[in-house]
C-alpha atoms as a PDB file:
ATOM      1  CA  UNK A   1      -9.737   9.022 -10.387  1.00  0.00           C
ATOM      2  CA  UNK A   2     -12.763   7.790  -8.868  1.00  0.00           C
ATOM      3  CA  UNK A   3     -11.664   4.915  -5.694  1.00  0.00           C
ATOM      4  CA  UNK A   4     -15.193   4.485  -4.027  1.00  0.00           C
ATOM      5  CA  UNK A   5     -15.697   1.037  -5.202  1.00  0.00           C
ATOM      6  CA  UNK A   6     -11.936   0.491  -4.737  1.00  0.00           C
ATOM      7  CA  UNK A   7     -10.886  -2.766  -2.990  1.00  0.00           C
ATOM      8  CA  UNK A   8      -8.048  -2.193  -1.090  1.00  0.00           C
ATOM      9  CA  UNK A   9      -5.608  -4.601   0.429  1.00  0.00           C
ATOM     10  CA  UNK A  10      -3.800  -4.283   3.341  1.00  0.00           C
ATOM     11  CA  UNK A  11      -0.103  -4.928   3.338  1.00  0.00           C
ATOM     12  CA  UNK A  12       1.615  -8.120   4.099  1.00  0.00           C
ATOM     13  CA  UNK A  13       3.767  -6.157   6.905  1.00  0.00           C
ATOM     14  CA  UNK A  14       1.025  -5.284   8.781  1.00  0.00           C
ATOM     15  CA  UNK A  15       0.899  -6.416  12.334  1.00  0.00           C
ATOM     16  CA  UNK A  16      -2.210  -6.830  14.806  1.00  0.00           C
ATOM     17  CA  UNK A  17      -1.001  -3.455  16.614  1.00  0.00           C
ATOM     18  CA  UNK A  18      -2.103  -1.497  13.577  1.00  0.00           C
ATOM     19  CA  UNK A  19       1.310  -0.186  13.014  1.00  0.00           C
ATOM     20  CA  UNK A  20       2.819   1.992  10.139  1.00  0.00           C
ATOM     21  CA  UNK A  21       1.192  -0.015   6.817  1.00  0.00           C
ATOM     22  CA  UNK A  22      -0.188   0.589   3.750  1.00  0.00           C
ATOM     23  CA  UNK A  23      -3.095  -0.081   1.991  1.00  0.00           C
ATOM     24  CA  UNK A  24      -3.010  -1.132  -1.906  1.00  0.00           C
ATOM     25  CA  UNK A  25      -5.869  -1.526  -4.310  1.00  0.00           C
ATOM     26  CA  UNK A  26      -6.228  -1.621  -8.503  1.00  0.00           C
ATOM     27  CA  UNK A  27      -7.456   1.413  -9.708  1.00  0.00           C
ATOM     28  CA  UNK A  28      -9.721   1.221 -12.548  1.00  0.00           C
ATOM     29  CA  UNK A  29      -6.586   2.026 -15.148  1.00  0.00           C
ATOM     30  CA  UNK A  30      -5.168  -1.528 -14.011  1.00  0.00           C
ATOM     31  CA  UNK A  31      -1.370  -0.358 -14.876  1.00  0.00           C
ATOM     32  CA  UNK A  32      -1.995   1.891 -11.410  1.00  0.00           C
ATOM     33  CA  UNK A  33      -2.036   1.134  -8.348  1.00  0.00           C
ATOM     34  CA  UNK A  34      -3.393   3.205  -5.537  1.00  0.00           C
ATOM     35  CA  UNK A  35      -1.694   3.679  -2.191  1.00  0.00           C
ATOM     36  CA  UNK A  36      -2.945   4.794   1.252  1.00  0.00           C
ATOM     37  CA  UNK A  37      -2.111   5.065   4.594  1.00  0.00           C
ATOM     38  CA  UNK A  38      -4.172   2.303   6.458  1.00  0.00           C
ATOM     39  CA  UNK A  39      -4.707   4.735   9.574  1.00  0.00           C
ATOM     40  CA  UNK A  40      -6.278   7.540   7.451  1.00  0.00           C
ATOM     41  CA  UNK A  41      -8.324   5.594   4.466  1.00  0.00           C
ATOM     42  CA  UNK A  42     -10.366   9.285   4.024  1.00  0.00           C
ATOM     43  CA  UNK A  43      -6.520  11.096   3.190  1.00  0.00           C
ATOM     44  CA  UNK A  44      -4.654  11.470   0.839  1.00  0.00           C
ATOM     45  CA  UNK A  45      -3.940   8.170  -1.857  1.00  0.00           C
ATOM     46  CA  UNK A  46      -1.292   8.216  -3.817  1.00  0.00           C
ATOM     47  CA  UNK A  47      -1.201   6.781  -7.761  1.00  0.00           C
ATOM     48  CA  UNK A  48       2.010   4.993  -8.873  1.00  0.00           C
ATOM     49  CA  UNK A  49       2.536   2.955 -11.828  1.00  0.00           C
ATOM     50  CA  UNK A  50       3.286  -0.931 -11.113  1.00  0.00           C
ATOM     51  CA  UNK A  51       6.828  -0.146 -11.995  1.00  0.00           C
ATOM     52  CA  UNK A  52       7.124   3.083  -9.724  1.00  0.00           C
ATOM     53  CA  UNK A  53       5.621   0.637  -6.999  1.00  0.00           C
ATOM     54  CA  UNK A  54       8.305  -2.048  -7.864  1.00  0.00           C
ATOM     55  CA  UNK A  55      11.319   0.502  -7.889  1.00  0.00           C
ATOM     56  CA  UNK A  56       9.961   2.125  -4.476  1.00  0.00           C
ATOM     57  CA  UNK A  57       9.443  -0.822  -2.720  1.00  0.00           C
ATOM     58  CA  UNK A  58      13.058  -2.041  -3.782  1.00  0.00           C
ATOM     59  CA  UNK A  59      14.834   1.141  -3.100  1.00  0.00           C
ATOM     60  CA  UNK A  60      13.302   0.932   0.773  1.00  0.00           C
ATOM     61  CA  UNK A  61      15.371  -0.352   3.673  1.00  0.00           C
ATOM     62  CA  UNK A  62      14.385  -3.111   5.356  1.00  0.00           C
ATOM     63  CA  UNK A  63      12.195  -2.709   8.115  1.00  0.00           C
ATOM     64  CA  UNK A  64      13.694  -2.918  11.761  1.00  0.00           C
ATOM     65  CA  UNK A  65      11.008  -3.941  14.153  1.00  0.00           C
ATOM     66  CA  UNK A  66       9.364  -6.320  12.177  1.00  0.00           C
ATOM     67  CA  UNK A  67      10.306  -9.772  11.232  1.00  0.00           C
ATOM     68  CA  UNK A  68       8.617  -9.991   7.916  1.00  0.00           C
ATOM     69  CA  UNK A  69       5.570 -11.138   5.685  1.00  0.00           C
ATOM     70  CA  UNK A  70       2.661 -12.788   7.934  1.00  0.00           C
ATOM     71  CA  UNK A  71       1.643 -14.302   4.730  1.00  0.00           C
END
């Protein structure tokens, strides 16, 4: 799947030290959704379906050193 033109999105976790976060952006398909590690946006990207995205981000405990959304 071709992601040049991609716009990804950093997550709403991510802190000003440039932590552990993600990076999200609509693939072309727009029932995917691409996912990358924000530190290494030339590696690998993962493709999950909206749902797989829902259930994973559910299923994940919540995190311990930060205090949440900086929306």
């Amino acid at each position: 799947m071709d992601l040049r033109n991609a716009k990804w999105r950093k997550s709403s976790y991510t802190g000003s030290n440039g932590g552990n976060c993600v990076e999200l952006a609509e693939a072309a398909d727009a029932s995917v959704v691409a996912v990358r590690d924000s530190k290494d946006p030339d590696g690998p990207v993962l493709l999950l379906t909206r749902a797989a995205l829902r259930t994973a981000v559910h299923s994940a405990p919540p995190p311990t050193d930060h205090p949440g959304p900086t929306e």
